[in-house]
Protein backbone atom coordinates (compact mmCIF):
# COMPACT_ATOMS: atom_id res chain seq x y z
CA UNK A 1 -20.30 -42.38 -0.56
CA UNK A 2 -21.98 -39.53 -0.38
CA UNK A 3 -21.18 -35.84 -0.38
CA UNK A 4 -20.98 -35.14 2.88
CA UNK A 5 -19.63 -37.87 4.07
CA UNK A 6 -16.86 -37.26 1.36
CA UNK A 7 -16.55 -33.93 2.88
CA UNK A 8 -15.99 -35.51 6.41
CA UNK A 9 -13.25 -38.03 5.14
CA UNK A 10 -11.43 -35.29 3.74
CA UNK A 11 -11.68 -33.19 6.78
CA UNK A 12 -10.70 -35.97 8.72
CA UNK A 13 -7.63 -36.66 6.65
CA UNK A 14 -6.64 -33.07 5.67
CA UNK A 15 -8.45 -30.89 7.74
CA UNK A 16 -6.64 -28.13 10.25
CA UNK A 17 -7.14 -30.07 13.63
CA UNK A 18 -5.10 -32.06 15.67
CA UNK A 19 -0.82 -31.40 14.56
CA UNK A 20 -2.21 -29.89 11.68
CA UNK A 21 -4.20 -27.22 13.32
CA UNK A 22 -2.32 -23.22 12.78
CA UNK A 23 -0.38 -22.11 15.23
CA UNK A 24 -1.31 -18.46 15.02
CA UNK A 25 -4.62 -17.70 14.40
CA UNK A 26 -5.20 -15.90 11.33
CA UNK A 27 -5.18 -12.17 11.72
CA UNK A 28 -2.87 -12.05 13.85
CA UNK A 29 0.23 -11.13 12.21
CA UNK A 30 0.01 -7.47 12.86
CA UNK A 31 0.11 -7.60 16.63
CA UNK A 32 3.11 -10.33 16.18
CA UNK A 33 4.97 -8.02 13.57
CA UNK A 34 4.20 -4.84 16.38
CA UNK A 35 4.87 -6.99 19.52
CA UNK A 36 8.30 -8.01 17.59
CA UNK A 37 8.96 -4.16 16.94
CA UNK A 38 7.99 -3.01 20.74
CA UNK A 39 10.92 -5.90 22.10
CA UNK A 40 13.38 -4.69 19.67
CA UNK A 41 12.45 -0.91 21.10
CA UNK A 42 12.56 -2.15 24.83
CA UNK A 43 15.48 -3.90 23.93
CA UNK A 44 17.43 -1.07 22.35
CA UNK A 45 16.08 1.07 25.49
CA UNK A 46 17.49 -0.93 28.31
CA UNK A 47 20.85 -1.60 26.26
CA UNK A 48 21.10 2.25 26.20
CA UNK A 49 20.06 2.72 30.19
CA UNK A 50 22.62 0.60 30.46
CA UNK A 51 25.27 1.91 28.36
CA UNK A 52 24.68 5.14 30.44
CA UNK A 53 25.54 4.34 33.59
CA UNK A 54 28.66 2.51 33.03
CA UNK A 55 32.03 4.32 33.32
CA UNK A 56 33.99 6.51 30.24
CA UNK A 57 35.50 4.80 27.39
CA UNK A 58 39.63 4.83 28.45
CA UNK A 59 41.27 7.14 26.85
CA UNK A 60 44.74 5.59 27.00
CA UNK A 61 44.88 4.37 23.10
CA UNK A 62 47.09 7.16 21.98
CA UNK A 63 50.29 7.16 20.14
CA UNK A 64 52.35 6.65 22.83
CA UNK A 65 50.40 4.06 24.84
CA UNK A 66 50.44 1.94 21.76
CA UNK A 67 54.73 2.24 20.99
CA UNK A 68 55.13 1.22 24.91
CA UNK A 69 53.14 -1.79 24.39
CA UNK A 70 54.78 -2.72 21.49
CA UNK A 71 57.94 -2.76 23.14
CA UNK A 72 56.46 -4.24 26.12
CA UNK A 73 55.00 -7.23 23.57
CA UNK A 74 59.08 -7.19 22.19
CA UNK A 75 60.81 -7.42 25.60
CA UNK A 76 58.44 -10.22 26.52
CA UNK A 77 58.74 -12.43 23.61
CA UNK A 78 55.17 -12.28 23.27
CA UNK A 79 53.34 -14.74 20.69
CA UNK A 80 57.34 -15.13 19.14
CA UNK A 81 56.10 -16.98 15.79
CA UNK A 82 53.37 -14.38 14.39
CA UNK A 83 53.37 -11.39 16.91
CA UNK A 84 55.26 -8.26 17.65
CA UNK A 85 58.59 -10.51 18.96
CA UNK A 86 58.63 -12.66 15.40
CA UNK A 87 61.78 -11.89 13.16
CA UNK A 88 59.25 -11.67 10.20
């Protein structure tokens, strides 16, 4: 065989074509490392828009909310093998 047709075998068995052939063209791994950035910014922008409009957090986990649902949880029974109406 010749060279070139040596060449042409090993193109043919090894050569980046067909399933072998790159995904991403080479170069481009700056615009996919920006584009990945930019959705991470627009992401972080519309969960913020979001978290804007919504209503207040509830402000009803004081002291005193928490001892009446305790009780609540005892007079209940609630969850009676692990929770707050377990003997343990």
């Amino acid at each position: 065989m010749s060279t070139n047709e040596k060449k042409a075998a090993y193109y043919v068995s090894f050569g980046p074509h067909g399933p072998r052939e790159p995904i991403v063209p080479p170069g481009s791994n700056i615009k996919i490392f920006f584009g990945t950035i930019a959705a991470m910014v627009a992401a972080v922008g519309v969960f913020a828009a979001v978290r804007s409009q919504g209503p207040p957090k509830i402000h009803t986990i004081t002291k005193e909310w928490e001892e009446a649902t305790e009780q609540m949880k005892k007079d209940q029974k609630m969850d009676p093998f692990t929770g707050a109406a377990s003997r343990a």
